[in-house]
N, C-alpha and C. Protein backbone atom coordinates (compact mmCIF):
# COMPACT_ATOMS: atom_id res chain seq x y z
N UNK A 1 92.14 98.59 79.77
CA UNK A 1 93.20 99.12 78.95
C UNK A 1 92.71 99.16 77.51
N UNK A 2 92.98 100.16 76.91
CA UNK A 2 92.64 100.31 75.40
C UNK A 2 93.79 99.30 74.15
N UNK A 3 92.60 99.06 73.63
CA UNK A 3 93.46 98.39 72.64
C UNK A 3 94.85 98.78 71.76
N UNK A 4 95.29 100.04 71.75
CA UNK A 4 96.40 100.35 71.42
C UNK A 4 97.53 100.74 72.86
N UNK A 5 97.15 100.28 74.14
CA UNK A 5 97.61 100.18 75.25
C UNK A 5 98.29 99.05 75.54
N UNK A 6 96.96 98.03 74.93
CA UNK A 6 97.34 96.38 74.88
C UNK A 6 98.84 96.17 73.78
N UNK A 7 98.24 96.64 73.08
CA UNK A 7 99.55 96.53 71.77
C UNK A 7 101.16 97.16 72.17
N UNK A 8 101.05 98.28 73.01
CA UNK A 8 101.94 98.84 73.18
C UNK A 8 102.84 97.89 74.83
N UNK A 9 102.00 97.00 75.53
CA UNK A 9 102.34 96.42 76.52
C UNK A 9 102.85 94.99 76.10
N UNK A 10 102.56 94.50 74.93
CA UNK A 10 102.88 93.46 74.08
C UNK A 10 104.17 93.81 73.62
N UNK A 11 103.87 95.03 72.86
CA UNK A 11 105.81 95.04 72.15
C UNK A 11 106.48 94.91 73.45
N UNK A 12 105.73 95.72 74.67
CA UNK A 12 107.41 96.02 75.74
C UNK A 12 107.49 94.65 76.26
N UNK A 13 106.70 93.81 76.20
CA UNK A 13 107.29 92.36 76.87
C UNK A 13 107.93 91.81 75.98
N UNK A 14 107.67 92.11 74.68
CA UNK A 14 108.40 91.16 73.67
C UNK A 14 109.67 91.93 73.58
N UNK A 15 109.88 92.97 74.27
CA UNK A 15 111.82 93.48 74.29
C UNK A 15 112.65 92.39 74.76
N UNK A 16 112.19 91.69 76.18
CA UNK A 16 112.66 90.73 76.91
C UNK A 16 113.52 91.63 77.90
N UNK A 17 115.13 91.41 77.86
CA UNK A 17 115.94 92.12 78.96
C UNK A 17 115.89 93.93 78.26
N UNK A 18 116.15 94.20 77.56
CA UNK A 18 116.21 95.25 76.76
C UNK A 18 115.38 95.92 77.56
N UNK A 19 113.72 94.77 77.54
CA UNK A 19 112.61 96.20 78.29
C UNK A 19 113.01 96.14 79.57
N UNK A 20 113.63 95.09 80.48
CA UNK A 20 113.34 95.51 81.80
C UNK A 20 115.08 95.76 82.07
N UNK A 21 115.83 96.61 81.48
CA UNK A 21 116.54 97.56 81.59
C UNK A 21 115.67 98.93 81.34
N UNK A 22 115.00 99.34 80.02
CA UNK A 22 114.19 100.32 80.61
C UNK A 22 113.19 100.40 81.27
N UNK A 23 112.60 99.45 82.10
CA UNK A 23 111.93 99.95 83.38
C UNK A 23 112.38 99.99 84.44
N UNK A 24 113.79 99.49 84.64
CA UNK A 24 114.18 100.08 85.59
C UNK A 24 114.99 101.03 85.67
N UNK A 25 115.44 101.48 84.08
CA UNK A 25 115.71 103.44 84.32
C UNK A 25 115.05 104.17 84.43
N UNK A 26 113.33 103.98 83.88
CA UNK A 26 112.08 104.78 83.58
C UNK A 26 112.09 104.93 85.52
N UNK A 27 111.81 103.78 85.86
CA UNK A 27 111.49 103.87 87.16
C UNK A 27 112.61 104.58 88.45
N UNK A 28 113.74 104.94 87.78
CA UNK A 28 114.56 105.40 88.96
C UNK A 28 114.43 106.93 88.59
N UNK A 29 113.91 107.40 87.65
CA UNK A 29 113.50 108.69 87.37
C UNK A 29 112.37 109.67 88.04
N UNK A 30 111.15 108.17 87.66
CA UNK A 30 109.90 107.96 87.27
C UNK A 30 108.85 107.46 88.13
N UNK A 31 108.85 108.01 89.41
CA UNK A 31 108.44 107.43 90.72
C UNK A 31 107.00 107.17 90.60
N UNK A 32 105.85 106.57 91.31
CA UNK A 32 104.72 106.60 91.15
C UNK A 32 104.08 107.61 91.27
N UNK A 33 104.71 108.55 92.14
CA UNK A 33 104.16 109.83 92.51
C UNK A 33 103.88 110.77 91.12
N UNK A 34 105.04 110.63 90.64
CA UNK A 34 105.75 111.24 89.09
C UNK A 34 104.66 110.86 88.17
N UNK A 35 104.45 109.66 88.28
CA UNK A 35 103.50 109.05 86.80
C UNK A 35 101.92 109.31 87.17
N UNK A 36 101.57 109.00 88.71
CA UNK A 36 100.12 109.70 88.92
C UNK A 36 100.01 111.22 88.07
N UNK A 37 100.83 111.84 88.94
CA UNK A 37 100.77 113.09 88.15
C UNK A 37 100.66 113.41 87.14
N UNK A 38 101.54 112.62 86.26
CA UNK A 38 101.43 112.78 84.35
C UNK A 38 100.20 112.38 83.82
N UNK A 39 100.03 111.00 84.51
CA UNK A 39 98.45 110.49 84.75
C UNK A 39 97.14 111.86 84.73
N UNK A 40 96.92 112.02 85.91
CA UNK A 40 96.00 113.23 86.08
C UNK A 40 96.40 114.84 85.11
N UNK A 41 97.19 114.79 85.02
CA UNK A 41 97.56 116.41 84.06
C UNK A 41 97.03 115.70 82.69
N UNK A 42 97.74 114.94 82.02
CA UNK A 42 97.22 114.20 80.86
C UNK A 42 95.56 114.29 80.40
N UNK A 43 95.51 114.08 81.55
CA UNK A 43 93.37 113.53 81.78
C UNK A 43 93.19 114.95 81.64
N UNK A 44 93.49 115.63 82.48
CA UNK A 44 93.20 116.94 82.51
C UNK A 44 92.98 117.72 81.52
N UNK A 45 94.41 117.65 80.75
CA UNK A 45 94.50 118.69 79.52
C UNK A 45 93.59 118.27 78.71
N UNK A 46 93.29 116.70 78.23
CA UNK A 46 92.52 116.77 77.38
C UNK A 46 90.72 116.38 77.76
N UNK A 47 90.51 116.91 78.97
CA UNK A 47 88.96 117.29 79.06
C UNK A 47 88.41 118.30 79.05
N UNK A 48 89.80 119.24 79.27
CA UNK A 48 90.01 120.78 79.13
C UNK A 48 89.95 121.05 77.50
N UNK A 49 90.75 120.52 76.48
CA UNK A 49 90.78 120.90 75.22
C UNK A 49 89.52 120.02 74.53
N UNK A 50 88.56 118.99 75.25
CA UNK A 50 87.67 119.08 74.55
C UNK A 50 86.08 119.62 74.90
N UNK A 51 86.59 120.46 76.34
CA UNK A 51 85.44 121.20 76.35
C UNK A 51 85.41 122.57 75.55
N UNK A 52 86.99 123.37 75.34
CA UNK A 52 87.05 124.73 74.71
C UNK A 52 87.16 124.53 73.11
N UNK A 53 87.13 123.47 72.61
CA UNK A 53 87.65 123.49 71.36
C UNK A 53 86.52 122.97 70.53
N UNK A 54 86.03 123.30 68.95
CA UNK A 54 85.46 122.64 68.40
C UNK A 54 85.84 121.89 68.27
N UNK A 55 85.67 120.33 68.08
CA UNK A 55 86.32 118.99 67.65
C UNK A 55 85.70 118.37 66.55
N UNK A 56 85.72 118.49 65.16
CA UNK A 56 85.55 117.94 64.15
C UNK A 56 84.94 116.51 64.41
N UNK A 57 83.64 116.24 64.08
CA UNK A 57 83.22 114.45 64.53
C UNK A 57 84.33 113.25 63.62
N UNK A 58 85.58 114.00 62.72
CA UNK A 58 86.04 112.67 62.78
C UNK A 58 87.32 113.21 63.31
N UNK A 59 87.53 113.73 64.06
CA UNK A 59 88.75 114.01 65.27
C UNK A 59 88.83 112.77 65.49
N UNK A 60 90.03 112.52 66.10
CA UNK A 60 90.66 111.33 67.35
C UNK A 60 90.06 111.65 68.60
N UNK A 61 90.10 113.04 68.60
CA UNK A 61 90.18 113.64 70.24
C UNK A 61 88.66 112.85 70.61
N UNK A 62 87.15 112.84 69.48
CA UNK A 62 85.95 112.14 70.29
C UNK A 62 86.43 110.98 70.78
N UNK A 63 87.69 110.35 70.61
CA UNK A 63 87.85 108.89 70.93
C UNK A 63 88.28 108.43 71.96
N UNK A 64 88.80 110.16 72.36
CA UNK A 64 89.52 109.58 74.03
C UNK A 64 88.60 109.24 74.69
N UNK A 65 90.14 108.22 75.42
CA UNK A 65 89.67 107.80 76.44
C UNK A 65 90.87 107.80 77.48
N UNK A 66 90.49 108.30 79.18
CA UNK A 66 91.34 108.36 80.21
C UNK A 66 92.74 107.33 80.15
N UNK A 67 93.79 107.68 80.19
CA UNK A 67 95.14 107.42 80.31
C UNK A 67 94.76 106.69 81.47
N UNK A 68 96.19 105.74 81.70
CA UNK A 68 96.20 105.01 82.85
C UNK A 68 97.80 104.71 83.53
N UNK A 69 98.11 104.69 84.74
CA UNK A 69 99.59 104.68 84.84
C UNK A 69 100.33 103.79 84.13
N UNK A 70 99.71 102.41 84.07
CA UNK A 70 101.00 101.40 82.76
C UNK A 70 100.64 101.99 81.54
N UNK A 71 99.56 102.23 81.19
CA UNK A 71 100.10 103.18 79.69
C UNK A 71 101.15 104.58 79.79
N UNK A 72 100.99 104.94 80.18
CA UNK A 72 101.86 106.21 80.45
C UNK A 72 103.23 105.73 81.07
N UNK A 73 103.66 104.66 81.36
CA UNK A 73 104.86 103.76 82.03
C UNK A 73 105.53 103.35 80.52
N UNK A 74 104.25 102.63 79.64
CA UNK A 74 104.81 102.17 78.25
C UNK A 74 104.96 103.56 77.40
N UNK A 75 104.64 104.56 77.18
CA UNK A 75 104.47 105.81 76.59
C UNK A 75 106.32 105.76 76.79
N UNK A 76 106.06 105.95 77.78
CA UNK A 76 107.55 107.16 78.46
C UNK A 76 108.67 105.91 77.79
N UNK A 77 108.41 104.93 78.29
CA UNK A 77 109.80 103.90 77.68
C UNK A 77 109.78 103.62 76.09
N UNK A 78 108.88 103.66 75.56
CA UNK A 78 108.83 103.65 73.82
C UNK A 78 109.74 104.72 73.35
N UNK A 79 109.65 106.16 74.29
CA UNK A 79 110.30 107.46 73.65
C UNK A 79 111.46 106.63 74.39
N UNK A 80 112.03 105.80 75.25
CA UNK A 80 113.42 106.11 75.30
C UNK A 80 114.14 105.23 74.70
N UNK A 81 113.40 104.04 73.96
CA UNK A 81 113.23 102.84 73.05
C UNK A 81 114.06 103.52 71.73
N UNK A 82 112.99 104.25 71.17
CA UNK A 82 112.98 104.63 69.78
C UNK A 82 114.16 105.66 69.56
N UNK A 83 114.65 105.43 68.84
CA UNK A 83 115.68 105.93 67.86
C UNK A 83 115.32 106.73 66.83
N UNK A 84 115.46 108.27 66.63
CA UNK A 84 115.37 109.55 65.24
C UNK A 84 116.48 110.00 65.50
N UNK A 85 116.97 109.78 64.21
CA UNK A 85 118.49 110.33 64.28
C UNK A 85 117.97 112.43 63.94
């Protein structure tokens, strides 16, 4: 897991009940089948946009690295976390 993966799996434990109310709405949505998929399209798009695209050497994009289903589990519940009015 990448270090801003780690960080992002840290805040969701430190929600306490809060987070595991949203994992278990994420998850009645959000099947494994569901998140492989987001999983692999994710990976996808961006091996796709950094083979067609110039990428500037101080891009982010040289930095990826492959998504993983609990990151993409913490992704999806942060957006339903966070509050913009």
């Amino acid at each position: 897991m990448c270090r801003v993966a780690a960080q992002m799996a840290q805040f969701w434990d430190g929600l306490g009940q809060l987070g595991d109310i949203v994992l278990r709405d994420l998850q009645t949505y959000f099947t494994d089948d569901v998140l492989d998929l987001l999983v692999v399209e994710t990976n996808r798009y961006a091996e796709q946009y950094r083979q067609r695209n110039v990428v500037p050497p101080h891009s982010p994009v040289n930095t990826w690295t492959p998504t993983e289903k609990n990151e993409m589990l913490v992704f999806l519940g942060l957006m339903g976390i966070v509050y913009k009015p």
